[in-house]
Each structure stands twice: as C-alpha cells, then as structure tokens.
PDB file of N, CA and C in Angstrom:
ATOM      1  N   UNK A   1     -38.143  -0.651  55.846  1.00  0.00           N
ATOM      2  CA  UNK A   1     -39.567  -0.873  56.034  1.00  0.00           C
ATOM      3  C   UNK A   1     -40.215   0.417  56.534  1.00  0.00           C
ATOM      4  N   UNK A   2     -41.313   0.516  56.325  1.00  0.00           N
ATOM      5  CA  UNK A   2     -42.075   1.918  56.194  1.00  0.00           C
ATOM      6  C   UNK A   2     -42.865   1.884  57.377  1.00  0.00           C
ATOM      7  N   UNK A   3     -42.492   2.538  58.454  1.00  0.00           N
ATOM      8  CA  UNK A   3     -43.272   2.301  59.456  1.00  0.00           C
ATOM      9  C   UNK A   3     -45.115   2.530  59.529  1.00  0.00           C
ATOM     10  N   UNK A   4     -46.047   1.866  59.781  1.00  0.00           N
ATOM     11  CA  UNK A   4     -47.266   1.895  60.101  1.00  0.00           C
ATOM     12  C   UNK A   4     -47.742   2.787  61.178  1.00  0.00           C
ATOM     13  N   UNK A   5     -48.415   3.866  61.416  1.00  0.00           N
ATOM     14  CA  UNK A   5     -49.541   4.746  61.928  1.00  0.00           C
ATOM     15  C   UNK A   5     -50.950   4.571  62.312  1.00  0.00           C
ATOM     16  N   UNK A   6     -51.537   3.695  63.075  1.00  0.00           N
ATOM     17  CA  UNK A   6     -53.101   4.041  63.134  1.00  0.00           C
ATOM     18  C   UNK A   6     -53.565   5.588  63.451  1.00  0.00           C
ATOM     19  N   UNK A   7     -54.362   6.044  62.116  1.00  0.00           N
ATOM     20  CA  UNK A   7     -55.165   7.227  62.861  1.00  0.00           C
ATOM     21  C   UNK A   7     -56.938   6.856  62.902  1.00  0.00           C
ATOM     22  N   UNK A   8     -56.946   6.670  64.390  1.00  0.00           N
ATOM     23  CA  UNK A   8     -58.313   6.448  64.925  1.00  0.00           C
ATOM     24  C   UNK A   8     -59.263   7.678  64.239  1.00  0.00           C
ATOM     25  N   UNK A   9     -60.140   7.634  63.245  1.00  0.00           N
ATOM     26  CA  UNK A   9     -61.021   8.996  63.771  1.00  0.00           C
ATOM     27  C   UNK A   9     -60.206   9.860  62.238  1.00  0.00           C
ATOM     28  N   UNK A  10     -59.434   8.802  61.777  1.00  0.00           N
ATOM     29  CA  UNK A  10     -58.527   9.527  60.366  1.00  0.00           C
ATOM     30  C   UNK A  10     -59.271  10.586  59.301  1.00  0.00           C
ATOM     31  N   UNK A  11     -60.618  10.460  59.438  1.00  0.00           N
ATOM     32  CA  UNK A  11     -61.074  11.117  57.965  1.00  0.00           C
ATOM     33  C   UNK A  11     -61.978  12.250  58.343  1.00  0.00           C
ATOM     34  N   UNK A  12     -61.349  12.847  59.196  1.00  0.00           N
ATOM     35  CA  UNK A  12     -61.772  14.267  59.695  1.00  0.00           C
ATOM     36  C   UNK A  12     -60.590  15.225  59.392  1.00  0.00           C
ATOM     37  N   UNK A  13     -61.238  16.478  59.776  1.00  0.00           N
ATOM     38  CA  UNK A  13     -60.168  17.180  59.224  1.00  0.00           C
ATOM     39  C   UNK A  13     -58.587  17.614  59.859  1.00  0.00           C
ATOM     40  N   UNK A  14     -58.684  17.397  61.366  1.00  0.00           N
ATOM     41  CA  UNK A  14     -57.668  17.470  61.549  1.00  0.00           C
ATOM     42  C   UNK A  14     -56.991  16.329  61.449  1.00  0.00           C
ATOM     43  N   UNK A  15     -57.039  15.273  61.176  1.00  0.00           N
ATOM     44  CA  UNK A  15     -56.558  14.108  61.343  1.00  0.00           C
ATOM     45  C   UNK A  15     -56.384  13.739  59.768  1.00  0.00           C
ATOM     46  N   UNK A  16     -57.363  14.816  58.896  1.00  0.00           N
ATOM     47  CA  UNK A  16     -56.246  14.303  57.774  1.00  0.00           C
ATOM     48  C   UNK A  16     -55.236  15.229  57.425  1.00  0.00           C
ATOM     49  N   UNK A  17     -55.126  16.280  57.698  1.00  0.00           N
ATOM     50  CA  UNK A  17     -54.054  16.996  57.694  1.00  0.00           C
ATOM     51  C   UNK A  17     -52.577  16.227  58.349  1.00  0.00           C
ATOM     52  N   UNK A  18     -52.888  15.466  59.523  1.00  0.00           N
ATOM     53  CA  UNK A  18     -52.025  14.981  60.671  1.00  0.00           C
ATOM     54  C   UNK A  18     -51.423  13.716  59.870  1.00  0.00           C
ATOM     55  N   UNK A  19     -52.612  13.258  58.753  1.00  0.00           N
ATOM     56  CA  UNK A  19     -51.855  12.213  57.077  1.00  0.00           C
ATOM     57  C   UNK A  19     -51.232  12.521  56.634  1.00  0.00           C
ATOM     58  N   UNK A  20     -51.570  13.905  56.201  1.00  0.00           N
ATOM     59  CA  UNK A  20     -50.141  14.448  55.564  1.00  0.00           C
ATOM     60  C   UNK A  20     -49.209  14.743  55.886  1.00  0.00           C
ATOM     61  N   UNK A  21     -48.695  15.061  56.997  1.00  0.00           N
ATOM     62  CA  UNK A  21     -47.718  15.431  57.789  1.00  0.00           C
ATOM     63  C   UNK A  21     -46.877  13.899  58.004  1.00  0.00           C
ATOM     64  N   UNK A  22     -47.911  13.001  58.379  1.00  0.00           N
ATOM     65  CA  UNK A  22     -47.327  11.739  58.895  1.00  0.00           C
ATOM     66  C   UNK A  22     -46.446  11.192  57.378  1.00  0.00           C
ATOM     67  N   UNK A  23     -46.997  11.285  56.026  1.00  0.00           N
ATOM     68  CA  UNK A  23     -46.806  10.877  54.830  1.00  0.00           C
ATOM     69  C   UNK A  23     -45.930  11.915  54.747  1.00  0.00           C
ATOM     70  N   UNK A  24     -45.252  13.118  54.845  1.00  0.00           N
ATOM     71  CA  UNK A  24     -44.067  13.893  54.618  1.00  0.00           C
ATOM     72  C   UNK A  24     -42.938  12.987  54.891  1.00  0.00           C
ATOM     73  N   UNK A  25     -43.469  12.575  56.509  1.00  0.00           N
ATOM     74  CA  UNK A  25     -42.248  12.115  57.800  1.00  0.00           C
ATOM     75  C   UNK A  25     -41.857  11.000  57.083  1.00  0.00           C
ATOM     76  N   UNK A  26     -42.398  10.364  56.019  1.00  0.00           N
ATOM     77  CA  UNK A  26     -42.002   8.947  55.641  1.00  0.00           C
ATOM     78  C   UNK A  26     -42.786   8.005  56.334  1.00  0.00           C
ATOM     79  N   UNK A  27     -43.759   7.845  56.892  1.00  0.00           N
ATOM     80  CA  UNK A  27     -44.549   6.684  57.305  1.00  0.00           C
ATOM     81  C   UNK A  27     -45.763   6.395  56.646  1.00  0.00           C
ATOM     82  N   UNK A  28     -46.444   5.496  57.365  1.00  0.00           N
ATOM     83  CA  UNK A  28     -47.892   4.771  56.414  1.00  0.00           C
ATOM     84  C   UNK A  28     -49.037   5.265  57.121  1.00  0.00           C
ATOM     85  N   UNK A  29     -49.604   6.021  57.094  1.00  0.00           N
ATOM     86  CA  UNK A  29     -50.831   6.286  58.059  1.00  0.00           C
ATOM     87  C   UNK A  29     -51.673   5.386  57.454  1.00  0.00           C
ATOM     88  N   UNK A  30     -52.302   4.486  58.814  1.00  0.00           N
ATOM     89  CA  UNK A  30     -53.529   3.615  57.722  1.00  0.00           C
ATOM     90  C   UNK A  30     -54.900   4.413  58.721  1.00  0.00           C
ATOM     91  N   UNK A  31     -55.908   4.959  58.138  1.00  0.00           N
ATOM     92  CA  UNK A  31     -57.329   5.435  58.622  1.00  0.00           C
ATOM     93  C   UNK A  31     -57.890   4.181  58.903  1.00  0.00           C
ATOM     94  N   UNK A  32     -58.394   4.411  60.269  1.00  0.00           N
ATOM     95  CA  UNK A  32     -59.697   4.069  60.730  1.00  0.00           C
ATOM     96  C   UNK A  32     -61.182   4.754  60.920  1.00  0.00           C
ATOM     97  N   UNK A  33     -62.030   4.327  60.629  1.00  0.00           N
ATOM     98  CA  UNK A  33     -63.406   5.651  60.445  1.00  0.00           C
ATOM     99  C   UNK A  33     -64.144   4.917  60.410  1.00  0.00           C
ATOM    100  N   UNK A  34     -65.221   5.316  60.769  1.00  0.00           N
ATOM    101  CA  UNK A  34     -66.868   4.646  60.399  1.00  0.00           C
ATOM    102  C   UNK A  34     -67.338   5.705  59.510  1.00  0.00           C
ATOM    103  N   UNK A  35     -66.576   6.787  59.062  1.00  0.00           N
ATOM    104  CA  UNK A  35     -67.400   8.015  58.595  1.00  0.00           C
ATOM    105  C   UNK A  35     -68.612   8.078  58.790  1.00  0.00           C
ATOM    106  N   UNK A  36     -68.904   8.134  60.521  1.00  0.00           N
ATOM    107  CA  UNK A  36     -70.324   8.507  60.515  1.00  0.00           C
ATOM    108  C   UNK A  36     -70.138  10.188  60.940  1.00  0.00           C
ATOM    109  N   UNK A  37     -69.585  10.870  60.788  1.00  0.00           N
ATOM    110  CA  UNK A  37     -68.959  12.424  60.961  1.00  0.00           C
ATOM    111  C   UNK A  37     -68.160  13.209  59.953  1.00  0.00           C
ATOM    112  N   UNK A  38     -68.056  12.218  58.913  1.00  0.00           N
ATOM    113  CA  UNK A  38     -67.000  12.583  57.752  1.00  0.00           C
ATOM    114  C   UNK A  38     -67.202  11.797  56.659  1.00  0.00           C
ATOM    115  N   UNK A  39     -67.072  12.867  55.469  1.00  0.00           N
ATOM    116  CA  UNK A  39     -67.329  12.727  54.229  1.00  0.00           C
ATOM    117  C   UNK A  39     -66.532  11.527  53.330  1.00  0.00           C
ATOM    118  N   UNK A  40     -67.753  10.726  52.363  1.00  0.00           N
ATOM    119  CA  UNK A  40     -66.879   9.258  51.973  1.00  0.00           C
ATOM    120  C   UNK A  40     -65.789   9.803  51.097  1.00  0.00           C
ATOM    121  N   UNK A  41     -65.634  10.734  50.252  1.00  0.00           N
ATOM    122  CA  UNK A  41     -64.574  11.048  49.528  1.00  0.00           C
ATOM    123  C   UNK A  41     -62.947  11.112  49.964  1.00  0.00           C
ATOM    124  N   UNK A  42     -63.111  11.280  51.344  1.00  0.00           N
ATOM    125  CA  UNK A  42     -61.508  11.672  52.074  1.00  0.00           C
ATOM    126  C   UNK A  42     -60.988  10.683  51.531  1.00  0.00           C
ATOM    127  N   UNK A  43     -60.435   9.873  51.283  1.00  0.00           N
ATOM    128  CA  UNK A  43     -59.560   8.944  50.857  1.00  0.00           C
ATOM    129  C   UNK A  43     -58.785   8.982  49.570  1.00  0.00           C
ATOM    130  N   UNK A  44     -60.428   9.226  48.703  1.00  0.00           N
ATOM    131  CA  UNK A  44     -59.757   9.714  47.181  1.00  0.00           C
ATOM    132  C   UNK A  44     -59.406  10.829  47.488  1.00  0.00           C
ATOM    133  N   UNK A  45     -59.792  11.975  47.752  1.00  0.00           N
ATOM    134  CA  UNK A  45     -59.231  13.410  48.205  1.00  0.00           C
ATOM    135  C   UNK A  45     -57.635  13.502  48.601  1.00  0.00           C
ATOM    136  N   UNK A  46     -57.277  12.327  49.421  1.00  0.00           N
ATOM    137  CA  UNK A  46     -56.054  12.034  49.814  1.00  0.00           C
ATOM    138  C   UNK A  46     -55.305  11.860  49.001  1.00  0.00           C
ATOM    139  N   UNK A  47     -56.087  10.208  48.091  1.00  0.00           N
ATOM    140  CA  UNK A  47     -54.686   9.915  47.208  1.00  0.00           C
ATOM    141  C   UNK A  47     -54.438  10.778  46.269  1.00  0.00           C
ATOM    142  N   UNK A  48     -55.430  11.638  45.964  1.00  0.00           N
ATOM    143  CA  UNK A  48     -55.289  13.267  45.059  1.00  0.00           C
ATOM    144  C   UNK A  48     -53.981  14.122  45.254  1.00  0.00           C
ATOM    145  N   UNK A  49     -53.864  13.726  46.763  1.00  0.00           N
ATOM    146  CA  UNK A  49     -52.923  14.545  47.206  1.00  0.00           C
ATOM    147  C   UNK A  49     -51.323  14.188  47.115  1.00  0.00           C
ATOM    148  N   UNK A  50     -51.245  12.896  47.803  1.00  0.00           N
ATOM    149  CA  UNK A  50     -50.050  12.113  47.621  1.00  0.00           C
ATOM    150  C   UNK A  50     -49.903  11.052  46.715  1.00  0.00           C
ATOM    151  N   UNK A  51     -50.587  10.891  45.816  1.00  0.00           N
ATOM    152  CA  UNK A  51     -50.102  10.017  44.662  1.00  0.00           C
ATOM    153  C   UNK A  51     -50.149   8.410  45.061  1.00  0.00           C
ATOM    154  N   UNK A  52     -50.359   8.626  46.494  1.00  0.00           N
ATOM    155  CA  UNK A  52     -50.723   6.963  46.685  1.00  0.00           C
ATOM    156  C   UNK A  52     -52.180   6.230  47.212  1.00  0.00           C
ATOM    157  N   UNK A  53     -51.980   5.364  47.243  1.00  0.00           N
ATOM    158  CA  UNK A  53     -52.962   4.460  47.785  1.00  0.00           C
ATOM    159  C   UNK A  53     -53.172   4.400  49.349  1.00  0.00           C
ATOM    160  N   UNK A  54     -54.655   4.951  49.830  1.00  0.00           N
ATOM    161  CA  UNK A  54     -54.949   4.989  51.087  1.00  0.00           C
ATOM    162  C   UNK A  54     -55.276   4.240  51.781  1.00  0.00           C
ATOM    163  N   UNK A  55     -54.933   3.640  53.155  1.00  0.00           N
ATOM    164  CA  UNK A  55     -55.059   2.460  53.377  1.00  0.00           C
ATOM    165  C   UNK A  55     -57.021   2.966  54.514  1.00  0.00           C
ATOM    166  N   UNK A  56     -57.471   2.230  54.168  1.00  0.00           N
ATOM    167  CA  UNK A  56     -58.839   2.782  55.399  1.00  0.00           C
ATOM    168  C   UNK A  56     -59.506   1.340  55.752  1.00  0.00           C
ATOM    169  N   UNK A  57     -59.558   1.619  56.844  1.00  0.00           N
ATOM    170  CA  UNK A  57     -60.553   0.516  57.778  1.00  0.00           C
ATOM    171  C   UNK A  57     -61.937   1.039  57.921  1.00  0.00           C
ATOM    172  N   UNK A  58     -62.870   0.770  57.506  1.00  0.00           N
ATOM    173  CA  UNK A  58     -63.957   1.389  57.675  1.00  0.00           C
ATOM    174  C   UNK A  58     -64.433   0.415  59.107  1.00  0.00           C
ATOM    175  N   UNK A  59     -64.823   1.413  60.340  1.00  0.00           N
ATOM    176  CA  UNK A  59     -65.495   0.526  60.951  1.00  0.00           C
ATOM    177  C   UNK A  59     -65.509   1.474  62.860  1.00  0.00           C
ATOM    178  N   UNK A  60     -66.037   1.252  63.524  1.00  0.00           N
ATOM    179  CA  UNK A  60     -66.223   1.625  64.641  1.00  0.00           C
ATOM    180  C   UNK A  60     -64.923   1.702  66.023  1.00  0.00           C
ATOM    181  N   UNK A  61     -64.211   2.494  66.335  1.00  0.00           N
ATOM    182  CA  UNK A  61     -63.065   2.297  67.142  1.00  0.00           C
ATOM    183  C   UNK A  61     -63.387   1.400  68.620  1.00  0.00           C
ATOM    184  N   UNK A  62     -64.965   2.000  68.549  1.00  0.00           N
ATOM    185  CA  UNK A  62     -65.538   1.175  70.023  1.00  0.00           C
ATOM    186  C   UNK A  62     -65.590  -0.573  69.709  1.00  0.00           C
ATOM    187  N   UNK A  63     -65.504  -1.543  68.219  1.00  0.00           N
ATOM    188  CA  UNK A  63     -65.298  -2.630  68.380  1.00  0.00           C
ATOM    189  C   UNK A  63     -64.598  -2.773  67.896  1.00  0.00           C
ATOM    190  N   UNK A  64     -64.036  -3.799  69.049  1.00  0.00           N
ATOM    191  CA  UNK A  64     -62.772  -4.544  69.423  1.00  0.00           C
ATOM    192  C   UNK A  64     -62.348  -5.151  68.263  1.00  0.00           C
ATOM    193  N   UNK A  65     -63.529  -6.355  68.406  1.00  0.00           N
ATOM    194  CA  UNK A  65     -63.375  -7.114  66.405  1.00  0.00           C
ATOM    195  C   UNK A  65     -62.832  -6.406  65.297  1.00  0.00           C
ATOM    196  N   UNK A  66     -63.343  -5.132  65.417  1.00  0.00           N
ATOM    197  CA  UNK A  66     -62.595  -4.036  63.984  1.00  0.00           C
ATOM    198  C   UNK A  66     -61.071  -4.088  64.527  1.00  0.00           C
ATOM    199  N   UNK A  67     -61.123  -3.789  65.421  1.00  0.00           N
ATOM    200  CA  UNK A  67     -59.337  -3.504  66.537  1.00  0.00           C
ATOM    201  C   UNK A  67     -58.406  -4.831  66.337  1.00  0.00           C
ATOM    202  N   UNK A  68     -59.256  -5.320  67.020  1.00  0.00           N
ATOM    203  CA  UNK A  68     -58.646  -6.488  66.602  1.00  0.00           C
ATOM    204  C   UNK A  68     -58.052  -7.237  65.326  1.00  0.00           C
ATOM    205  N   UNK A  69     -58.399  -6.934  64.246  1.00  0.00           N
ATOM    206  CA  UNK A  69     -58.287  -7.271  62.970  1.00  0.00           C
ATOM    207  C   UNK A  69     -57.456  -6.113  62.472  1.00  0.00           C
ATOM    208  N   UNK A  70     -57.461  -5.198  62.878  1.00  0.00           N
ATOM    209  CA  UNK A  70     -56.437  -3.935  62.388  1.00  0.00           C
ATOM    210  C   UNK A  70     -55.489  -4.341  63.168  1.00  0.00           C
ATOM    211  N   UNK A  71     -55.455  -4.476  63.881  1.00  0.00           N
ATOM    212  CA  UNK A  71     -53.654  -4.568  64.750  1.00  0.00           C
ATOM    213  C   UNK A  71     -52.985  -6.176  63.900  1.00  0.00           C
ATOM    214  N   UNK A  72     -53.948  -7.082  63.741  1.00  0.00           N
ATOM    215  CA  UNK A  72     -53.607  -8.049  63.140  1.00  0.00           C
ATOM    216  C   UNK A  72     -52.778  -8.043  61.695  1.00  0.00           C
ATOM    217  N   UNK A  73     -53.652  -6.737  60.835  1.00  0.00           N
ATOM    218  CA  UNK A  73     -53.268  -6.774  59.216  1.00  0.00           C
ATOM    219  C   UNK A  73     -52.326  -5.820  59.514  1.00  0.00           C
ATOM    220  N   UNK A  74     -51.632  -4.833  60.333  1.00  0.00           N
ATOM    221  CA  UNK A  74     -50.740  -3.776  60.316  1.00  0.00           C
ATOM    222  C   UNK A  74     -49.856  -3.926  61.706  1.00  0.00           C
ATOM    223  N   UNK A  75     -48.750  -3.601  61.636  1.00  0.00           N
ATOM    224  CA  UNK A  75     -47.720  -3.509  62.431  1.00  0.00           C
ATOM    225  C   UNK A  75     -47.316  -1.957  62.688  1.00  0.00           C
ATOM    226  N   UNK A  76     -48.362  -1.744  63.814  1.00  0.00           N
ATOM    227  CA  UNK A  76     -48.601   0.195  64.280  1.00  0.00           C
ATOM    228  C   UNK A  76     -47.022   0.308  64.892  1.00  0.00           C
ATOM    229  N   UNK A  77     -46.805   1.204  64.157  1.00  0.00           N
ATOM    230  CA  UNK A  77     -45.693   1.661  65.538  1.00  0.00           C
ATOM    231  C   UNK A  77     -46.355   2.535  66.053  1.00  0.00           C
ATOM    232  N   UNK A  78     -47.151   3.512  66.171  1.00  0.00           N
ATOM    233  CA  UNK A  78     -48.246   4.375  66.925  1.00  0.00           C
ATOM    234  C   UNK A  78     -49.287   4.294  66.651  1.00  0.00           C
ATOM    235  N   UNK A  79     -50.182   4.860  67.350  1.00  0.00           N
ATOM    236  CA  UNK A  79     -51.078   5.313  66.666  1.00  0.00           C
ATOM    237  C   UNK A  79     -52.106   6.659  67.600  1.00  0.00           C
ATOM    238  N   UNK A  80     -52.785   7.716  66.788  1.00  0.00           N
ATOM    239  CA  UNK A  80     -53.198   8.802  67.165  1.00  0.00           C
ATOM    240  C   UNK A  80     -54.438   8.756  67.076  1.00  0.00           C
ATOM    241  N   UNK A  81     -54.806   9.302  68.424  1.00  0.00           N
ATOM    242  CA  UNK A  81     -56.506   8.666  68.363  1.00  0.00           C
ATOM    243  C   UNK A  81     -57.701  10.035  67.851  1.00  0.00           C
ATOM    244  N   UNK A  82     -58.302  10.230  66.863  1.00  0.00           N
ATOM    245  CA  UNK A  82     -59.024  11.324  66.881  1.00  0.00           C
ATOM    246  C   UNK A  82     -60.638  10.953  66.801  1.00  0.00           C
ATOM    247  N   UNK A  83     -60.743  10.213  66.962  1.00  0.00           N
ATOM    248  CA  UNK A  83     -62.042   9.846  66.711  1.00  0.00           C
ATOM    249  C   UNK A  83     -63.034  10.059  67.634  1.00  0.00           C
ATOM    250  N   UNK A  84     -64.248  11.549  67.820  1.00  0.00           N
ATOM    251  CA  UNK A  84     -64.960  11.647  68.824  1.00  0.00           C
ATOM    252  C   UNK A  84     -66.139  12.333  68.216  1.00  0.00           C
ATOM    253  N   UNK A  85     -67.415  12.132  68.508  1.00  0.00           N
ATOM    254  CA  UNK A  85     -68.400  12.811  68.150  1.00  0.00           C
ATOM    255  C   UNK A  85     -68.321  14.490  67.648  1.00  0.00           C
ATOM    256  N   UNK A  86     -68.697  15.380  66.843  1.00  0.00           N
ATOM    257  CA  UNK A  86     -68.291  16.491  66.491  1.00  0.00           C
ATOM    258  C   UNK A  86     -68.701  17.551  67.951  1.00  0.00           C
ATOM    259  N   UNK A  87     -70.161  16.918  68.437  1.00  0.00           N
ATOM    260  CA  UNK A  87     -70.596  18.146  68.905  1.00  0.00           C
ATOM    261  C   UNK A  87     -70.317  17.587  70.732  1.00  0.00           C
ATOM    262  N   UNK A  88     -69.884  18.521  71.463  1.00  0.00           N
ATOM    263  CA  UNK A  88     -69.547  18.457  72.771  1.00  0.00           C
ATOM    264  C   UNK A  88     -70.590  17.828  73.688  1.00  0.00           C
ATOM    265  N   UNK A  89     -71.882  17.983  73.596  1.00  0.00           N
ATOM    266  CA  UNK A  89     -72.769  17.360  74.159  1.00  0.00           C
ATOM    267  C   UNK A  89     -73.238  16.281  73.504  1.00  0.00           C
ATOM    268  N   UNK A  90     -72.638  15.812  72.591  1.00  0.00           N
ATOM    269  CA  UNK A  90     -72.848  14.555  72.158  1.00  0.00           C
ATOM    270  C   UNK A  90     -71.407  13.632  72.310  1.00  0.00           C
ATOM    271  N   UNK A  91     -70.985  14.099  72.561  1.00  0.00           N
ATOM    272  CA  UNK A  91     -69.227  13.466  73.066  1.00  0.00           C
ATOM    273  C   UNK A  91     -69.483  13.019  74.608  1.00  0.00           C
ATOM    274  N   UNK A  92     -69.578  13.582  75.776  1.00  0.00           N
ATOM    275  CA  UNK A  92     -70.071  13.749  77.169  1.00  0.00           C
ATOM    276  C   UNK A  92     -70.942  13.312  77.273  1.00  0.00           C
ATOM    277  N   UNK A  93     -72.426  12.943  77.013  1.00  0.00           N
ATOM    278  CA  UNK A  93     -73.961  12.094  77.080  1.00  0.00           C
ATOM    279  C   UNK A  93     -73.114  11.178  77.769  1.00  0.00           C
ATOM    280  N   UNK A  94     -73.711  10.530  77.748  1.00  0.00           N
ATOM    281  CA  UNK A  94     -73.767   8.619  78.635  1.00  0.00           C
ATOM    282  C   UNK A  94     -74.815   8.131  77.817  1.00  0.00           C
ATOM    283  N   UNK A  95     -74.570   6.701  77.283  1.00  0.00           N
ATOM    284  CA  UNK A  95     -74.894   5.866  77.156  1.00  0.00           C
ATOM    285  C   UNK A  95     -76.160   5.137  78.064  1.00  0.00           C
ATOM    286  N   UNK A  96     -77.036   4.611  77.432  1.00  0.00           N
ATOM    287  CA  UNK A  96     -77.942   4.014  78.440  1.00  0.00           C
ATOM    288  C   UNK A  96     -77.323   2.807  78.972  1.00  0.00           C
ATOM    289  N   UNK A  97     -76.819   2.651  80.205  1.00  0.00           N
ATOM    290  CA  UNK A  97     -76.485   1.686  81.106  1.00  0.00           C
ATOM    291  C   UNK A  97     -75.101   1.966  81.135  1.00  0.00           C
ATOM    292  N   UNK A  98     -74.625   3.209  80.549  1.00  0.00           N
ATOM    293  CA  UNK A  98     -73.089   3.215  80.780  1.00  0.00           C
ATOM    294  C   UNK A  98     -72.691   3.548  82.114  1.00  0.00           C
ATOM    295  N   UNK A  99     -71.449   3.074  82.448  1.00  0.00           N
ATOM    296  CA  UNK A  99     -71.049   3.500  83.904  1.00  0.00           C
ATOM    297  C   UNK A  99     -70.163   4.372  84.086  1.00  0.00           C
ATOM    298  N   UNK A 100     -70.673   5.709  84.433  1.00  0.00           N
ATOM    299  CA  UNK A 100     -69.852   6.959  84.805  1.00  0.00           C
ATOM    300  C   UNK A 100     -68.508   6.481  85.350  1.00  0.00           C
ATOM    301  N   UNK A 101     -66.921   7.131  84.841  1.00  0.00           N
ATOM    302  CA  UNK A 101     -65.915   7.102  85.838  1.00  0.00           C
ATOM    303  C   UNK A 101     -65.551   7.389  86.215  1.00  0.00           C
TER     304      UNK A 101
END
C-alpha cells in the first residue's frame, strides 16, 4: 500500500517541488489549496510531470469541515504544512477579533 502525504499549501512552488520528491520516495502526495496564491494549472503541470493522476482538495486549511473530510477520504501518514500568505505582512496582520498568542 502506497503510503498517503497531506501537503497543506501543495500548489506553490516549493511544495510542489516537495511532490516530486515525495512521488520519487514512492508515496501519494494528495494537495490541499484554495489556490488563492497559486496558479489553477499546478495539477495538470504535475501530472505532466509524473504521468499520474493528482489528487487535490481544493479548499481552505483554516476549515475544519475541509480537514475534516480530508483526513476522512485519505489515510495521511504525514503531512507537510506549507500553506501561508505570500507576503510577510500579510502572514503576521491579525484578524479582526483575533486573539494574539
């Protein structure tokens, strides 16, 4: 059995490189993304690359419901989290009503 990978944040660029590497090692990387930071093509771009079928969750890492339903359809043995706003002051902001920790 082919072990399962979540990559949080998958369809950026370091994280798809970190696909391919994971797809050398013999495992399944399945992407998670909202591609609101990254281009809709990564996927086909991918299977361009490895000849297979990409597994992608389109959807937000901050809900649970998406989380929830991914851990449900896949059996992670890890998973690598890359998923963060591009620009540094938009990563760090706060949220209106968020609580500093």
């Amino acid at each position: 059995m082919t072990r399962s990978v979540l990559l949080t944040g998958g369809a950026g660029y370091i994280s798809t490189h970190t696909y391919l590497a994971f797809c050398e090692a013999g495992y399944r990387p399945v992407i998670l993304d909202s591609f609101a930071n990254a281009k809709g093509d990564v996927p086909e771009r991918l299977e361009a690359i490895t000849g297979k079928t990409v597994p992608v969750i389109r959807g937000d890492v901050r809900d649970e419901a998406c989380l929830a339903r991914a851990f449900a359809a896949h059996h992670f043995a890890a998973m690598v989290h890359f998923a963060a706003p591009k620009s540094v002051a938009h990563s760090v902001a706060r949220r209106p009503g968020e609580v500093p920790i």
